[in-house]
Each structure stands twice: as C-alpha cells, then as structure tokens.
C-alpha atoms as a PDB file:
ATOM      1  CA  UNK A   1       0.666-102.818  -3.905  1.00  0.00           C
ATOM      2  CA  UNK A   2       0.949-100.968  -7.213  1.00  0.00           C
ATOM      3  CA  UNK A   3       3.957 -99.929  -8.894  1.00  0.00           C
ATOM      4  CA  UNK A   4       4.446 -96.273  -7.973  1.00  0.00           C
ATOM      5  CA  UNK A   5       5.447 -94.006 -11.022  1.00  0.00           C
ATOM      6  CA  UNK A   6       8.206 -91.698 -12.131  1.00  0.00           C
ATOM      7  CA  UNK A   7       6.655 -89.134 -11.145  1.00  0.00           C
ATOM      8  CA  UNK A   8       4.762 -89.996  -7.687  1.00  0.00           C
ATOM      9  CA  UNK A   9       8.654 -91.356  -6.429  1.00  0.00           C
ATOM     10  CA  UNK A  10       9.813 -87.657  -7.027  1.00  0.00           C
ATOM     11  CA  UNK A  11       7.259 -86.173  -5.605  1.00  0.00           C
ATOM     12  CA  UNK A  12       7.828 -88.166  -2.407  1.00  0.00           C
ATOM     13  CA  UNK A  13      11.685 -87.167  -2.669  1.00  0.00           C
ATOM     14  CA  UNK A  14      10.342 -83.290  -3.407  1.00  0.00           C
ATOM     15  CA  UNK A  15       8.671 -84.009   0.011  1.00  0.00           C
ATOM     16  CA  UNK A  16      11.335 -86.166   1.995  1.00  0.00           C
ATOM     17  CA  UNK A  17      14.044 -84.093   1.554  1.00  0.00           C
ATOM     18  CA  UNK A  18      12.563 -80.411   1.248  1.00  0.00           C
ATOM     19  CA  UNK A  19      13.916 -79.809  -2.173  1.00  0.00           C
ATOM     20  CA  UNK A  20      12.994 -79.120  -5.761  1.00  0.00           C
ATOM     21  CA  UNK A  21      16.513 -79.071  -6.778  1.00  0.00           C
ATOM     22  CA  UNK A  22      17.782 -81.732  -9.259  1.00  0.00           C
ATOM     23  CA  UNK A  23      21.499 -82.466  -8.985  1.00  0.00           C
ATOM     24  CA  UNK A  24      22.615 -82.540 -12.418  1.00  0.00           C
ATOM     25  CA  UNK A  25      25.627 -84.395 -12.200  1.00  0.00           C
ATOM     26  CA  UNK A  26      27.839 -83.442 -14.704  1.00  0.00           C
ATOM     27  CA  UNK A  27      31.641 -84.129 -13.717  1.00  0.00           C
ATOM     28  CA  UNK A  28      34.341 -83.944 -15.907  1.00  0.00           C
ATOM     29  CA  UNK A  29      37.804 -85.914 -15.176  1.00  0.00           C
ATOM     30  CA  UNK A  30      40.291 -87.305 -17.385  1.00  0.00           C
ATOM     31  CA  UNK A  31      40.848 -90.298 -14.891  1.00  0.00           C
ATOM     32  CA  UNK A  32      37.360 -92.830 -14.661  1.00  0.00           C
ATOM     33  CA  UNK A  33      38.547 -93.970 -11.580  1.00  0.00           C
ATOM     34  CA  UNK A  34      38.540 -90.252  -9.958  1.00  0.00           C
ATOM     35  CA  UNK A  35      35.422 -89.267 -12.032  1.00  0.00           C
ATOM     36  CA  UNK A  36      33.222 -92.374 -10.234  1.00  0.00           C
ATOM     37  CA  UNK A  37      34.586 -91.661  -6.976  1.00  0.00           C
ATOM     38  CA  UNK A  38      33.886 -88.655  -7.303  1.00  0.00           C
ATOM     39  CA  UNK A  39      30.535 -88.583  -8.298  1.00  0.00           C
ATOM     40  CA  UNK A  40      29.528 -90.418  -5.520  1.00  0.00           C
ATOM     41  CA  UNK A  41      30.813 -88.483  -3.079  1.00  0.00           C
ATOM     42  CA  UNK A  42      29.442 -85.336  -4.239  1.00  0.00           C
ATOM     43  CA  UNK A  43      26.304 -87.195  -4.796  1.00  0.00           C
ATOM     44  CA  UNK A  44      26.392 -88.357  -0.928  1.00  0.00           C
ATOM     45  CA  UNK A  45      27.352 -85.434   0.628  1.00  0.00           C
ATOM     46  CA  UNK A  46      24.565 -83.287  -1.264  1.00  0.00           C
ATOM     47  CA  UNK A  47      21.997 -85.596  -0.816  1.00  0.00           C
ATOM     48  CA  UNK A  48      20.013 -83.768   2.064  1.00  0.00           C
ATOM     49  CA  UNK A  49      19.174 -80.631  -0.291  1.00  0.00           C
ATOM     50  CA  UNK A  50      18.473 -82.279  -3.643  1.00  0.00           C
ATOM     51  CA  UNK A  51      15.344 -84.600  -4.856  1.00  0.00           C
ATOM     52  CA  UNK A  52      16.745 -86.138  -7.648  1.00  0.00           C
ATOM     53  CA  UNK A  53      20.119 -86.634  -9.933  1.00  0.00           C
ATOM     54  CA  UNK A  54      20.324 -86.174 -13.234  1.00  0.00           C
ATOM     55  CA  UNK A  55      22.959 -88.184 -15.575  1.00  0.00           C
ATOM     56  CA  UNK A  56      24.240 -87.140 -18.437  1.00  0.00           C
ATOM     57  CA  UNK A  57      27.083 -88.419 -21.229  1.00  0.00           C
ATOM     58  CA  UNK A  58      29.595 -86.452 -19.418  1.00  0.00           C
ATOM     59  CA  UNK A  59      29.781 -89.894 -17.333  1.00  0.00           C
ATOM     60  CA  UNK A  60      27.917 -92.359 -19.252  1.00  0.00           C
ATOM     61  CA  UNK A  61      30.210 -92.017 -22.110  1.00  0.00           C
ATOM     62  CA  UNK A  62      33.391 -92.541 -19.966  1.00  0.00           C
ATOM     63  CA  UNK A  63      32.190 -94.790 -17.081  1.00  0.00           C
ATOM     64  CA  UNK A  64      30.222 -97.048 -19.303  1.00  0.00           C
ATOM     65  CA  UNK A  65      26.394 -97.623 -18.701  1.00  0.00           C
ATOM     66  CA  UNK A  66      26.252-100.776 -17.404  1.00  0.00           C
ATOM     67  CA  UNK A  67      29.469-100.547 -15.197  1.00  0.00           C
ATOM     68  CA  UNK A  68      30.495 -97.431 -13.358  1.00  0.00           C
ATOM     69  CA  UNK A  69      26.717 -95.630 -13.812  1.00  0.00           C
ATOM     70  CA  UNK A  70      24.698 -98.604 -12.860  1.00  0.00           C
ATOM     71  CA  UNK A  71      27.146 -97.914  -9.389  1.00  0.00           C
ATOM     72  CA  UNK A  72      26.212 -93.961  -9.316  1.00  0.00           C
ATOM     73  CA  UNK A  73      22.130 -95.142  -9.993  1.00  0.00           C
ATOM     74  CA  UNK A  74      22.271 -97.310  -7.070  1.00  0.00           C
ATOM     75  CA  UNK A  75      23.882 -95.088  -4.747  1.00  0.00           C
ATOM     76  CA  UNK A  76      21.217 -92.272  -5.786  1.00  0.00           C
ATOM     77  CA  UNK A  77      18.437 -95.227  -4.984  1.00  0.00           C
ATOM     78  CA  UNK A  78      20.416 -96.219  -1.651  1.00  0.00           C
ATOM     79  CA  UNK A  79      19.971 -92.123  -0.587  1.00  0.00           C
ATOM     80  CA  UNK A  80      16.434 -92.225  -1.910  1.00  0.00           C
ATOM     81  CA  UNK A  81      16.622 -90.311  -5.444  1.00  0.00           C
ATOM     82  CA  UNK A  82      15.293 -90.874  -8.437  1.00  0.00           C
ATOM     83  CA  UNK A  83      17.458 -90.996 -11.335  1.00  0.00           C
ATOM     84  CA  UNK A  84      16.716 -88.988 -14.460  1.00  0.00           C
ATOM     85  CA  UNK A  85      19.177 -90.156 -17.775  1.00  0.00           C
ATOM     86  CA  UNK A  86      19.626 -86.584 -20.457  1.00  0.00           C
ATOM     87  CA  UNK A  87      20.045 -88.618 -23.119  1.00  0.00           C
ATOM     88  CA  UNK A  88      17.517 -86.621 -25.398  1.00  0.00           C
ATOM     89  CA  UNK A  89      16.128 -89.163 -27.001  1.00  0.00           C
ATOM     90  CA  UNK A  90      16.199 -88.496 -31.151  1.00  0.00           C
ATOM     91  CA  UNK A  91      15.974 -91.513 -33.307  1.00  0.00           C
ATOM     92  CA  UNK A  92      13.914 -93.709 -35.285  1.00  0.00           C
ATOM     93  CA  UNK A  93      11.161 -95.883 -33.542  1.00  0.00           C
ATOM     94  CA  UNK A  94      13.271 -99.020 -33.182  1.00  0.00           C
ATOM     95  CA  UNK A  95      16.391 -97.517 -31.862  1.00  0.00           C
ATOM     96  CA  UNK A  96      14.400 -95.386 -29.566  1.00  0.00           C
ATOM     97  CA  UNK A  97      13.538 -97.903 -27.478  1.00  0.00           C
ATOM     98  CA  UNK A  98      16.500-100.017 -27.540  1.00  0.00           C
ATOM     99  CA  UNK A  99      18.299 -96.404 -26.058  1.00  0.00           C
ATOM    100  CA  UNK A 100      15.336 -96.344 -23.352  1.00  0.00           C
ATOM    101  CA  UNK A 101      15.250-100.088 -22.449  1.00  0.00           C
ATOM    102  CA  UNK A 102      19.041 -99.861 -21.785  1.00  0.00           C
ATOM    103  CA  UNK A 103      18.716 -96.744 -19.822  1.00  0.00           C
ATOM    104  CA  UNK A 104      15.703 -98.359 -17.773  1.00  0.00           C
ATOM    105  CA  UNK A 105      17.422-101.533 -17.569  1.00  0.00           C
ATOM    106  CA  UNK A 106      20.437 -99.652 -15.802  1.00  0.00           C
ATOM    107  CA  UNK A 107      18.192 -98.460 -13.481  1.00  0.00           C
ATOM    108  CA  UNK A 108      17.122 -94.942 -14.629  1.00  0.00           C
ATOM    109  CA  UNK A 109      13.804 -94.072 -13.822  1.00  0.00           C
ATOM    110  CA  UNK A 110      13.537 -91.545 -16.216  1.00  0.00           C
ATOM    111  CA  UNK A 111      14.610 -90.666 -19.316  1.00  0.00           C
ATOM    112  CA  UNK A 112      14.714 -86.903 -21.374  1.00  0.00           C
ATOM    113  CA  UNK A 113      13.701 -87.689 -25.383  1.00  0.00           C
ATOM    114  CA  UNK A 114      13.337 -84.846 -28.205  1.00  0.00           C
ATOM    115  CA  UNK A 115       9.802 -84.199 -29.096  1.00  0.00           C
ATOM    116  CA  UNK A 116      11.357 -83.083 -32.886  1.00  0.00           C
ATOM    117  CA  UNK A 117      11.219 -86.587 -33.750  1.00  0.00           C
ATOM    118  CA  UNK A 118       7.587 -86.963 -33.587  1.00  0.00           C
ATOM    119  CA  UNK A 119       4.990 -89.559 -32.270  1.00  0.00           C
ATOM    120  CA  UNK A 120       4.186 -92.354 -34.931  1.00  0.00           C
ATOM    121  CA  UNK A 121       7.689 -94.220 -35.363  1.00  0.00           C
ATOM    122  CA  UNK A 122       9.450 -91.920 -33.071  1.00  0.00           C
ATOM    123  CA  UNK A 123       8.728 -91.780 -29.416  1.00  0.00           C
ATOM    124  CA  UNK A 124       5.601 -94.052 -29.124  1.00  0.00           C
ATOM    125  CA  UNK A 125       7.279 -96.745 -28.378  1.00  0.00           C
ATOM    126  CA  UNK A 126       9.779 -94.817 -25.415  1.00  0.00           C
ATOM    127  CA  UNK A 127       6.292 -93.779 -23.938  1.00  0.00           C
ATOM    128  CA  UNK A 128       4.741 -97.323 -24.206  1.00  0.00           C
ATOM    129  CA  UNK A 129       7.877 -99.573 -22.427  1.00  0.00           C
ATOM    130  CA  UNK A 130       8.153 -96.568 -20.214  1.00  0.00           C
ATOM    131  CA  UNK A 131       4.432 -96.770 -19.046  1.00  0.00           C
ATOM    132  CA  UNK A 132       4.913-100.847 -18.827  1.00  0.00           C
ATOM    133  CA  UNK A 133       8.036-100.232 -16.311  1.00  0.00           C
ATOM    134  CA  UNK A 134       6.652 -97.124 -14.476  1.00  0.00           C
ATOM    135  CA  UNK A 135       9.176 -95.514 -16.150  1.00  0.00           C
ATOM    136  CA  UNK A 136       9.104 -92.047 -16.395  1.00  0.00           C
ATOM    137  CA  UNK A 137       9.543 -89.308 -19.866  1.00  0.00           C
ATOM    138  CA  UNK A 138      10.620 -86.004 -20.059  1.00  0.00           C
ATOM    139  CA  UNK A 139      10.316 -84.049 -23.392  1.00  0.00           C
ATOM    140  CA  UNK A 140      13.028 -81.018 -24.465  1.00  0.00           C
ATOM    141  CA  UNK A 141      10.270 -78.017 -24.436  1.00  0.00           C
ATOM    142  CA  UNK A 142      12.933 -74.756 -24.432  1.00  0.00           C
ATOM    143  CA  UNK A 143      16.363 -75.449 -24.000  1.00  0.00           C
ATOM    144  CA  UNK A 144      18.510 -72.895 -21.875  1.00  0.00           C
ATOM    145  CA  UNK A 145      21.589 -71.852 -24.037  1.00  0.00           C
ATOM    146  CA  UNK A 146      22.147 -69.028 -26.649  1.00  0.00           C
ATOM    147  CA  UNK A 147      21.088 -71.333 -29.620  1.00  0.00           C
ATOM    148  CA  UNK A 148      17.749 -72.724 -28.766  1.00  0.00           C
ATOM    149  CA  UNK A 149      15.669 -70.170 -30.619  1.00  0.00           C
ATOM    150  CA  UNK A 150      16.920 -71.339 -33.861  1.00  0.00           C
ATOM    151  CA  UNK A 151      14.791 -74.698 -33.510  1.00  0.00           C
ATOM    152  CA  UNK A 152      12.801 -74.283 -30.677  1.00  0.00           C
ATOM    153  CA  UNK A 153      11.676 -70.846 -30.927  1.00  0.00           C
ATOM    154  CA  UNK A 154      10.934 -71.348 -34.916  1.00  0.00           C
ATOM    155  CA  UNK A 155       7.007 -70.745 -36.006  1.00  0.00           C
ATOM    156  CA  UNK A 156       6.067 -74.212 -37.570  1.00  0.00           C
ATOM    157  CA  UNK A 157       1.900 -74.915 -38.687  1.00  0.00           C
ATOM    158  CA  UNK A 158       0.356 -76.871 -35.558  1.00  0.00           C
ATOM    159  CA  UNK A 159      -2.151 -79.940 -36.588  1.00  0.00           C
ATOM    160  CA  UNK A 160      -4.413 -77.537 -37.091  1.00  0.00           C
ATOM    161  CA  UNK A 161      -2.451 -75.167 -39.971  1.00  0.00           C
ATOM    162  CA  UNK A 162      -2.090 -72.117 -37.889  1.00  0.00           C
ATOM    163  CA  UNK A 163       0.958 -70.822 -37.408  1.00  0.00           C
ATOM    164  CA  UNK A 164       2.513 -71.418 -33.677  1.00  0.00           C
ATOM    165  CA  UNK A 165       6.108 -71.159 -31.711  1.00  0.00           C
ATOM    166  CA  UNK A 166       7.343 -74.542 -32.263  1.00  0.00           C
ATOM    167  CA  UNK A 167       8.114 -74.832 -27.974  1.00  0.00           C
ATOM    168  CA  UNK A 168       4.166 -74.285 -27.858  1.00  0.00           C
ATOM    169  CA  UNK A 169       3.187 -76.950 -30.097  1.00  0.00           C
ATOM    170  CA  UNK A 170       5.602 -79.184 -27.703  1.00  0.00           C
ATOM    171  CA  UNK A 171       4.024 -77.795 -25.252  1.00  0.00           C
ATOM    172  CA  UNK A 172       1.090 -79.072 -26.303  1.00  0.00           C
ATOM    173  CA  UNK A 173       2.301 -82.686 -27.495  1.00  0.00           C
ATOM    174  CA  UNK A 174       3.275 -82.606 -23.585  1.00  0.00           C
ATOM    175  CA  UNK A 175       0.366 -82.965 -22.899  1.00  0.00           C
ATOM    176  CA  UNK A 176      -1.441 -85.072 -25.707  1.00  0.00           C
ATOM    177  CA  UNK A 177       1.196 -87.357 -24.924  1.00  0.00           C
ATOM    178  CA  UNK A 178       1.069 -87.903 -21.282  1.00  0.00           C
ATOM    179  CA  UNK A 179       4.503 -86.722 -20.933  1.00  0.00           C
ATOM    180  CA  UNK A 180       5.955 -86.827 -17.003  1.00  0.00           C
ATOM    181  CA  UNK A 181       7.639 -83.235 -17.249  1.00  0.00           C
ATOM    182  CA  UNK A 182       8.717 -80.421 -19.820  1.00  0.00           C
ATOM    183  CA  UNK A 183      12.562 -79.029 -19.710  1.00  0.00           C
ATOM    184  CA  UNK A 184      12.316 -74.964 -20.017  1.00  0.00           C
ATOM    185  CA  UNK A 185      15.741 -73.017 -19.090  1.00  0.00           C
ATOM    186  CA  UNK A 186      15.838 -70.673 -16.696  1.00  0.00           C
ATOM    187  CA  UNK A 187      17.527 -68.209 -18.886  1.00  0.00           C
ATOM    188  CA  UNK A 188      13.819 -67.864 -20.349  1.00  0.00           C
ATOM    189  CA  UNK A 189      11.608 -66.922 -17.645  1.00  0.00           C
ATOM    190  CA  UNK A 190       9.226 -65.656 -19.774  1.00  0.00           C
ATOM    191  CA  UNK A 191       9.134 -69.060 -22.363  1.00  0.00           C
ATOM    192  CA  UNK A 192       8.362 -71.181 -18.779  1.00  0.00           C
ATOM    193  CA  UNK A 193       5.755 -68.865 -18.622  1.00  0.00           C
ATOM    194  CA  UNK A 194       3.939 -69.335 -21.523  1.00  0.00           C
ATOM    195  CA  UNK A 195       4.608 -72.682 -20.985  1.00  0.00           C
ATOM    196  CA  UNK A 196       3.222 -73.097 -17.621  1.00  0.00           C
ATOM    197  CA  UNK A 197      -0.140 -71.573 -19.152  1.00  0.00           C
ATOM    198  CA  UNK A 198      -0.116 -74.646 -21.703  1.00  0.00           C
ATOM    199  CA  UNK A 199       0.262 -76.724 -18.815  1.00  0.00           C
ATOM    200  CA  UNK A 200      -2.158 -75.636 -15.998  1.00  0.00           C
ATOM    201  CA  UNK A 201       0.236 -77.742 -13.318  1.00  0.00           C
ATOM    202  CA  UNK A 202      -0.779 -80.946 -15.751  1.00  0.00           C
ATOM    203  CA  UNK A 203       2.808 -81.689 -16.404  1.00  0.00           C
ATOM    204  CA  UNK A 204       5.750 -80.524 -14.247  1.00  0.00           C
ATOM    205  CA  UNK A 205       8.407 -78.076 -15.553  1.00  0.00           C
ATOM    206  CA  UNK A 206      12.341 -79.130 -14.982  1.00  0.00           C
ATOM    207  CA  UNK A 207      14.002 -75.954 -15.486  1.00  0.00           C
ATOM    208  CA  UNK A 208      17.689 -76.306 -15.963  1.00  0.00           C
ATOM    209  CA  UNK A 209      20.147 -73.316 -16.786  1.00  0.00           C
ATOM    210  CA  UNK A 210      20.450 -72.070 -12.912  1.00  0.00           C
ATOM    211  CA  UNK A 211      23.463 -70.560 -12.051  1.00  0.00           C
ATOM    212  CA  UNK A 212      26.874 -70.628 -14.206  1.00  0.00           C
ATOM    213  CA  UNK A 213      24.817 -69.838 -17.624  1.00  0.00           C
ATOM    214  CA  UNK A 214      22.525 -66.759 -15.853  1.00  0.00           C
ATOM    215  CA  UNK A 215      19.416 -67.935 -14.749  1.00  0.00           C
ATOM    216  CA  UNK A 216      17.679 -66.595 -11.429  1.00  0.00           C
ATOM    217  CA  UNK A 217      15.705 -68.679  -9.463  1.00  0.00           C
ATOM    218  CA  UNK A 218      13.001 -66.163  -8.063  1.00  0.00           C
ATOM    219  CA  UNK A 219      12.258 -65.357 -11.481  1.00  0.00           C
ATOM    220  CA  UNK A 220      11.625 -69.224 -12.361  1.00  0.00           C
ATOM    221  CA  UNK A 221       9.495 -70.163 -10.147  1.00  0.00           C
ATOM    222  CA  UNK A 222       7.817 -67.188 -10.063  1.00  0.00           C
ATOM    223  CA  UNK A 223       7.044 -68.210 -13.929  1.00  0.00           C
ATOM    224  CA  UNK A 224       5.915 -71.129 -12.869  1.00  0.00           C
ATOM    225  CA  UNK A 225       8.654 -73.724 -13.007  1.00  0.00           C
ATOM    226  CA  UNK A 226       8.385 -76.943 -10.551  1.00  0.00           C
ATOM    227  CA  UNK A 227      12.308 -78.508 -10.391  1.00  0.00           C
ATOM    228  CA  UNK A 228      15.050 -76.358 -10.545  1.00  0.00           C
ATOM    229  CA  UNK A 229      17.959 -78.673 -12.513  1.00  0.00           C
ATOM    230  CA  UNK A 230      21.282 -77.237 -11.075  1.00  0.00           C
ATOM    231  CA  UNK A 231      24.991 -79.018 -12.242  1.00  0.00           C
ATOM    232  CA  UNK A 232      28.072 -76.900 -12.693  1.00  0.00           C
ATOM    233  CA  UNK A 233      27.144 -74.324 -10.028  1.00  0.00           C
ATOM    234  CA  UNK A 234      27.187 -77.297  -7.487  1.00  0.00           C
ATOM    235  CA  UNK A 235      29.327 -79.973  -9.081  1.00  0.00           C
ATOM    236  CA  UNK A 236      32.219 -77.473 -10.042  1.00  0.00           C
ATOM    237  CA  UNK A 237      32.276 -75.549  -7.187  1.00  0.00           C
ATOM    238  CA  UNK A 238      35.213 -75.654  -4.386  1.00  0.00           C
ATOM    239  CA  UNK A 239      32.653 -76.573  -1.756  1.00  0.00           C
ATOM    240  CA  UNK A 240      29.397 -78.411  -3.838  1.00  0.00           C
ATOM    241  CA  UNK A 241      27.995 -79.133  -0.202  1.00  0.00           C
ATOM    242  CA  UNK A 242      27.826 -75.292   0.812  1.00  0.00           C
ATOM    243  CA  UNK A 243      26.479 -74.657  -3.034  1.00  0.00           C
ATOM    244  CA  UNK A 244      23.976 -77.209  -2.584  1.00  0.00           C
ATOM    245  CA  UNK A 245      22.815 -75.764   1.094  1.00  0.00           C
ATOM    246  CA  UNK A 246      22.533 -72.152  -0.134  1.00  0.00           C
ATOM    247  CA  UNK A 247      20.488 -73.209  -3.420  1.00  0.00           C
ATOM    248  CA  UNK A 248      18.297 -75.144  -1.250  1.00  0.00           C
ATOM    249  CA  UNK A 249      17.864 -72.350   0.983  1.00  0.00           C
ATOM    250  CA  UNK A 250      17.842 -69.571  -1.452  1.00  0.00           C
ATOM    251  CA  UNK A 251      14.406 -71.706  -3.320  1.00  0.00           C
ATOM    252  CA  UNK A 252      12.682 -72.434   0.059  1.00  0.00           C
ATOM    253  CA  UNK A 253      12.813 -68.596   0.875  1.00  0.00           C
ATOM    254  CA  UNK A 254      11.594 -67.848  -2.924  1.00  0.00           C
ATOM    255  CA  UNK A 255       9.051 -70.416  -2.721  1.00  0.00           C
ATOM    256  CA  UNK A 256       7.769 -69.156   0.420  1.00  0.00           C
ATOM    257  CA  UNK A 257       7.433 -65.492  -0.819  1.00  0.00           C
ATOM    258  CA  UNK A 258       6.058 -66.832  -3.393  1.00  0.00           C
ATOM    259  CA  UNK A 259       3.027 -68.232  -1.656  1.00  0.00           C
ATOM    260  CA  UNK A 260       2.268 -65.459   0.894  1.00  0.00           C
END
C-alpha cells in the first residue's frame, strides 16, 4: 500500500476527531523536566478536539530534538496526530535540508519553511527529501503579528515585472511549488481572503493568531481559512481541556453556519 502523505494523514485526523484545530504547543517552563511532562499531558488530555500539534523552539530548544521532542512526536502519533515542526525554514540550500532531514528524522511530518529564501538553492531541496519521505511543507504566506506588513505586505516585481503584494506572489509560489499549506493569521481576515482566491482550495490555509493576539474565528473561516492553529489560548489557560472543548465547539457551530 502506498505511503499516505502529509496532507491525506491530516485530513483523516480533520475527519477522526471532528476538528480543524491545530494545537500549537507552545509551553514555557524554566524546569525541562516539568515542561515535557507537561506537554504531554496537555497534549493527551486535548487530544479529542484537535487534528494536529504543532512544535515550535519554545520546546525544541530546551528539550532537545532528538530527546525530549522525539517523546512529545510519538505521543502525538500514539493519539493519532500529525506533527507539524515551525521551524520556518530560511537558509541556504545545503543547510536547508540538513534542518528538514533532522526534523523528519525526529519524526515530524511536516515542516513550516520561509518562501523569502527562494526556490533554486533555497527550498528545492526541503520540497524534494520531503516528497521522497511523504513529508509534508508549509510556506509563511502572512504572518499574524503587528510587524508582518513590513516584509510580507511589501510590493516587490513578480516574474513577470508587474508590481504585486509580496504575500501574493507567495501565494502564488504556493502553488507553483506544490506546497502542502499556506500560514495566513487570523488577525488578517481580509489577507486569507485574497489568499484563498490565489488558492481555489488547491492548497490548505493554517491560520494561526486565534485567540490571545485578536483573531476571530467566524471571520476566518468565513475568509476562507481551512486549520485554525490555536497555542497560548489553550496551552496557557487554567483549564486547556475546557479551552480546547469550547474552540472546538465554537468552529463546528461557525462551520456549520457557514455552510447553510
């Protein structure tokens, strides 16, 4: 039987578990011991309502990849989630995919690179060892915090010369590329938008920025995201597994609206 891919194994979770919501697991304590543990508990105990977890250097850097996150990837594989790494990807050709074959080799199934870097000598080679492994690659589109229109919303000349919103030209290298998803924050509704009508359901938004940093998640899917990326609001609050219930709840009445 063939290999399934990044994204066909997160559509199945989507499906198994009733959720669009990726856990974005972003824990912060001074003590590794009490930062593992307690990533996997949250991570177990919010399992029902999520469809995937997302990793970032909040535990990588103090856990260590091959040691205390290889533990949290296998415990998100033992409940049935894929694993997405935010490591935003932004080197050279070479080191690119020494970062992603690390990441994969850990067990990610998924990695998040920076599209800034280009294709030739930049992130071909992520997208080729990731399409050997049925790995999976996300691309930064729109980020979701005060900052992001400095870079991403800058007009830069597409291939073409004409003059175009650099997130639309990623947009568009999305899709050139074969890319498994986009990230767009929530705090832009109307950016995911724009985005979406790049996209034409081609390549799945990941919209992060729900929650603690403003975004509203009627008005993201109603722009057309497909994975809501939710971390602090969860992760950081007294009771993550009520958090987690009411999310999930609050997008399967939105999404339901939305189709009527």
């Amino acid at each position: 039987m063939p290999r399934r891919t990044f994204r066909e194994r997160i559509e199945a979770s989507s499906r198994k578990h009733g959720s669009n919501i990726v856990l974005a697991l972003d824990l912060e304590y001074a003590d590794s011991n009490v930062l593992l543990s307690k990533s996997l508990e949250i991570l177990e105990d919010v399992s029902p309502y999520i469809c995937a977890v997302k990793v970032n250097h909040h535990l990588v850097l103090p856990l260590g990849l091959y040691d205390g996150v290889k533990k949290v990837i296998a415990a998100a594989h033992a409940l049935e989630l894929p694993a997405i790494m935010d490591c935003k990807i932004n080197d050279i050709g070479h080191t690119n995919e020494v970062i992603a074959s690390h990441y994969f080799d850990a067990g990610f199934d998924a990695v998040i690179a920076n599209p800034f870097v280009g294709w030739d000598e930049g992130l071909a080679p992520v997208f080729k060892i990731a399409g050997m492994r049925g790995k999976g690659v996300i691309l930064l589109t729109y980020m979701s915090h005060k900052g992001v229109p400095e870079g991403y919303g800058q007009k830069v000349l597409n291939s073409s010369g004409l003059e175009r919103f650099q997130y639309l030209v990623f947009a568009e290298k999305a899709l050139m590329w074969g890319a498994d998803g986009v990230i767009v924050g929530a705090t832009y509704p109307e950016k995911i938008r724009e985005i979406s009508s790049i996209l034409k359901g081609k390549v799945p938004i990941y919209t992060p920025g729900v929650g603690v940093q403003g975004g509203d998640i009627e008005r993201a899917l109603k722009a057309g995201a497909d994975y809501l990326i939710i971390g602090r609001s969860i992760v950081s609050n007294e009771n993550p597994v009520r958090s987690a219930r009411l999310f999930h709840e609050a997008v399967k009445t939105h999404r339901k609206s939305a189709s009527e």
